[in-house]
Protein backbone atom coordinates (compact mmCIF):
# COMPACT_ATOMS: atom_id res chain seq x y z
CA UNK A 1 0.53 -6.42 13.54
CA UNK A 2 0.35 -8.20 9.99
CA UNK A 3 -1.00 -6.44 6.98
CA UNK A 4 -2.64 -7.45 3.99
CA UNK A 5 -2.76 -5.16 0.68
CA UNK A 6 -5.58 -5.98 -2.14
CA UNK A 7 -4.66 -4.33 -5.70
CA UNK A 8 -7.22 -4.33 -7.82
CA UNK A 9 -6.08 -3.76 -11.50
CA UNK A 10 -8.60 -2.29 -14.42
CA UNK A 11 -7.13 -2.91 -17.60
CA UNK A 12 -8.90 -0.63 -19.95
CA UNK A 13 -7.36 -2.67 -23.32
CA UNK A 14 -5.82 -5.89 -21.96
CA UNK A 15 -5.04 -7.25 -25.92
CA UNK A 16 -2.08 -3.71 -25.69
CA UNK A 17 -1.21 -3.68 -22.27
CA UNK A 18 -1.46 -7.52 -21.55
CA UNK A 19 2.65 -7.71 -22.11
CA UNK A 20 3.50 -5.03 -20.24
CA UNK A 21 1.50 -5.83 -17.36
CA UNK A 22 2.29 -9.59 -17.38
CA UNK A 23 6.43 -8.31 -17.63
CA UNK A 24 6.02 -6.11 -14.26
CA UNK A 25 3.83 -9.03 -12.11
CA UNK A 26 6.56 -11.48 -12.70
CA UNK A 27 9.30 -8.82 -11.96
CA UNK A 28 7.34 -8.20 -8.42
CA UNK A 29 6.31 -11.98 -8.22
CA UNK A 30 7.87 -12.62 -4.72
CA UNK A 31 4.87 -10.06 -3.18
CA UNK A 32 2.02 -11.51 -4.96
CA UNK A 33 0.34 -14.27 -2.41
CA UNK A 34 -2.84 -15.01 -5.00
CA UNK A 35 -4.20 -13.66 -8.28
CA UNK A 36 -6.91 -14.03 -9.81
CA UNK A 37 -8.03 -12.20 -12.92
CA UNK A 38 -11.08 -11.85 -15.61
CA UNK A 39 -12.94 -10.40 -18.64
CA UNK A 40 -16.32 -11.05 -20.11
CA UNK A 41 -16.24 -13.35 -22.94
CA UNK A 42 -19.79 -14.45 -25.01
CA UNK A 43 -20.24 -16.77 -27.95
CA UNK A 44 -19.46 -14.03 -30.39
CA UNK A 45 -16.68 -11.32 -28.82
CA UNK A 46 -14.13 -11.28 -26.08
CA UNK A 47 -14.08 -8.18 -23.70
CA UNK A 48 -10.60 -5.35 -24.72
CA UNK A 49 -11.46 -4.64 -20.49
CA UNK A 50 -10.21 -7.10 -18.17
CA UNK A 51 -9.55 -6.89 -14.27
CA UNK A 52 -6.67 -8.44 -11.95
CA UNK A 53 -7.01 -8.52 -8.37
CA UNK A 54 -3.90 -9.14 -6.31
CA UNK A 55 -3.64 -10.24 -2.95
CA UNK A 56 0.10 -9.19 -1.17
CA UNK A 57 1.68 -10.94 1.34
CA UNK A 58 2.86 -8.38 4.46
CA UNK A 59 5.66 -6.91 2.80
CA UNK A 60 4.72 -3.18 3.24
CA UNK A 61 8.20 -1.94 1.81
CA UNK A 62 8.04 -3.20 -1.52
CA UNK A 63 4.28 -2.06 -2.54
CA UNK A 64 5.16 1.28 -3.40
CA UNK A 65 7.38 0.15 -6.40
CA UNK A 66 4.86 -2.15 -7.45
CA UNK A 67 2.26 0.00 -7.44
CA UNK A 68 4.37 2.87 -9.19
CA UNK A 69 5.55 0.64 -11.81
CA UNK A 70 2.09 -0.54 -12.70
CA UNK A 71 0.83 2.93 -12.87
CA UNK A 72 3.28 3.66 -15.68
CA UNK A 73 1.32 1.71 -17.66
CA UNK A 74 -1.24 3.53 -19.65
CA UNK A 75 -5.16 2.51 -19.62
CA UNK A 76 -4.90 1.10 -16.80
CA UNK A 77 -6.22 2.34 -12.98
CA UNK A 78 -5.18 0.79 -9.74
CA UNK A 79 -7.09 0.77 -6.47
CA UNK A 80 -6.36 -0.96 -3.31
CA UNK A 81 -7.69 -2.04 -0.26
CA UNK A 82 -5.50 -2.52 3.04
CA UNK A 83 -6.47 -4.88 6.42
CA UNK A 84 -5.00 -4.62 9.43
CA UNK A 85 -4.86 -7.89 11.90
């Protein structure tokens, strides 16, 4: 059975934690399978809030230390979503 994990990443002030966030994706690069990530931006101001969602190929081992590792960051919550096929 194959499984697929969705992290979704709320980055409560992405112009701190931007770095630090970017530094522990590329360390965990080999699980990440697509990525897609946002804030609001209008003529005058550019959201501090911004959202990455990850999609993880079946490599249920290594989550765990992504996941950890990202929560070490402050302002920032991760939630998930997990299929089964």
């Amino acid at each position: 059975m194959k499984q697929t994990k969705i992290l979704g990443i709320l980055i409560q002030d992405r112009i701190k934690e931007a770095g630090r966030t970017q530094q522990v994706l590329s360390r965990h690069h080999h699980l990440i399978r697509s990525r897609l990530g946002f804030h609001e931006l209008d003529e005058a101001s550019c959201s501090r809030a911004g959202i990455i969602t990850l999609v993880l190929h079946d490599m249920p081992d290594a989550w765990r230390a992504l996941e950890e590792e990202l929560k070490t960051i402050g302002g920032i919550e991760v939630q998930e979503m997990l299929f089964h096929y």
